[in-house]
C-alpha atoms as a PDB file:
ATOM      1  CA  UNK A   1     -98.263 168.476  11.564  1.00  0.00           C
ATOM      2  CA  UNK A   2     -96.908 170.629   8.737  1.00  0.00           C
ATOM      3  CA  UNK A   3     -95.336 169.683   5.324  1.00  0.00           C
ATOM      4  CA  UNK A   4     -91.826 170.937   6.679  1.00  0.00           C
ATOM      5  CA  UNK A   5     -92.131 168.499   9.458  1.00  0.00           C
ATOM      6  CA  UNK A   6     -93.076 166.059   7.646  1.00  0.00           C
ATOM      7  CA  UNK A   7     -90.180 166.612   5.217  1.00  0.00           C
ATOM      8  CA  UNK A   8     -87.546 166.910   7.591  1.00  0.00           C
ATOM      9  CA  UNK A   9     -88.589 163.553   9.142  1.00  0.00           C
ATOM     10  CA  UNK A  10     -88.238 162.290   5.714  1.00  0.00           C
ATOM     11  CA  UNK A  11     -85.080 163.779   5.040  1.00  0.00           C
ATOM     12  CA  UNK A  12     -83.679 162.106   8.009  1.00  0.00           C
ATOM     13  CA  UNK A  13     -84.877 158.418   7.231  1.00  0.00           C
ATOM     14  CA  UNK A  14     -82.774 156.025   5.310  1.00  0.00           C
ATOM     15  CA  UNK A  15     -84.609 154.777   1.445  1.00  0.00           C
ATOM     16  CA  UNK A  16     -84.896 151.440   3.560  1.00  0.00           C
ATOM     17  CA  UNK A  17     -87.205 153.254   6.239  1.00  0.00           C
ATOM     18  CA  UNK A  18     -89.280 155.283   3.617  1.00  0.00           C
ATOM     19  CA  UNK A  19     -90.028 151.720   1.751  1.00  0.00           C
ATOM     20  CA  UNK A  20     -91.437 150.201   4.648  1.00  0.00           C
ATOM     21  CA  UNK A  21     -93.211 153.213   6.040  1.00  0.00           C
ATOM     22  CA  UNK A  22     -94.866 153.792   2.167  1.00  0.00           C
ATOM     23  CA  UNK A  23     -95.846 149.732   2.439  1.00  0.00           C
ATOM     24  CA  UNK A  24     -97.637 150.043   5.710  1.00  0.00           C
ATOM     25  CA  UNK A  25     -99.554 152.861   4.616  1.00  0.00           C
ATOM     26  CA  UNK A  26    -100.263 150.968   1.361  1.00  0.00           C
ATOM     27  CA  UNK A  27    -101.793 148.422   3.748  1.00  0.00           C
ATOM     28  CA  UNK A  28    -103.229 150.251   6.161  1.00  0.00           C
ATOM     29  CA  UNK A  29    -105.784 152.739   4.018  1.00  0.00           C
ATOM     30  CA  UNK A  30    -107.747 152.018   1.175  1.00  0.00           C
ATOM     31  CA  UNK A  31    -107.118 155.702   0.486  1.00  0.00           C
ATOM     32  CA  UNK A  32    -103.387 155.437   0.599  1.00  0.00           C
ATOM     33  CA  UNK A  33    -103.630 152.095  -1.792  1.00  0.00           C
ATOM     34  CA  UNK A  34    -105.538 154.000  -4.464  1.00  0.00           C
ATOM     35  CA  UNK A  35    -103.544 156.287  -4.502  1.00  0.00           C
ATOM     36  CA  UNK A  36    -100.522 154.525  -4.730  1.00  0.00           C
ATOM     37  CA  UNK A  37    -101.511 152.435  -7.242  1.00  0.00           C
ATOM     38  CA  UNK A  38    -102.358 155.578  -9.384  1.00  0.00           C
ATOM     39  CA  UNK A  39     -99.314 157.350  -9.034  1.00  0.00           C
ATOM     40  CA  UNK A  40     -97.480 154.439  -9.891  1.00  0.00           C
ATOM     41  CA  UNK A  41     -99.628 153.464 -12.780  1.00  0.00           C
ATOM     42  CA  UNK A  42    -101.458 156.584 -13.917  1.00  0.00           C
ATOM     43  CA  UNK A  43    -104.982 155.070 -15.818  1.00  0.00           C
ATOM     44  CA  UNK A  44    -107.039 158.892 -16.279  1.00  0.00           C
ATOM     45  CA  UNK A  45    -109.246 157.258 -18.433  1.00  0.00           C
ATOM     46  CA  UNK A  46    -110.158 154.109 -16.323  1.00  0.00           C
ATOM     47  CA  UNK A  47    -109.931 156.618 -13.293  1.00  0.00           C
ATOM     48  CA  UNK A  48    -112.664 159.434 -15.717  1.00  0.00           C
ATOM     49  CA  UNK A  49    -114.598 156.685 -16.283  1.00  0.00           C
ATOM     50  CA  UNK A  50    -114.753 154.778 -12.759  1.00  0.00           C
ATOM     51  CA  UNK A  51    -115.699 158.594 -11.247  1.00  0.00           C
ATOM     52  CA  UNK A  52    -118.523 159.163 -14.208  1.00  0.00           C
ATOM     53  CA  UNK A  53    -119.982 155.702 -13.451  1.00  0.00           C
ATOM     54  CA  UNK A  54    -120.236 157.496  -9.686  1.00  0.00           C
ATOM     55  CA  UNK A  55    -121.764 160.346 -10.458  1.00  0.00           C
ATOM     56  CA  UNK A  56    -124.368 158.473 -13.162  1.00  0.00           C
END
């Protein structure tokens, strides 16, 4: 599926629908829940330092 797709099926759901759809995603993906929770909250340090602790 492409990014237009996906943005006219957007386009044509009410703020209600998005909600809910972002919420089961948020549940559904540990992935999606990171995420998420970053863009919401932004933490690039805690985020540099959980990745350097990786790669140590």
């Amino acid at each position: 599926m492409s990014k237009s797709t996906i943005k006219k099926l957007l386009q044509s759901m009410t703020k209600a629908e998005i909600v809910e759809m972002a919420l089961e995603l948020y549940s559904a993906r540990k992935e999606a829940k990171e995420y998420l929770e970053f863009y919401a909250c932004p933490d690039e340090k805690g985020k540099l330092e959980e990745y350097k602790s990786i790669i140590r």
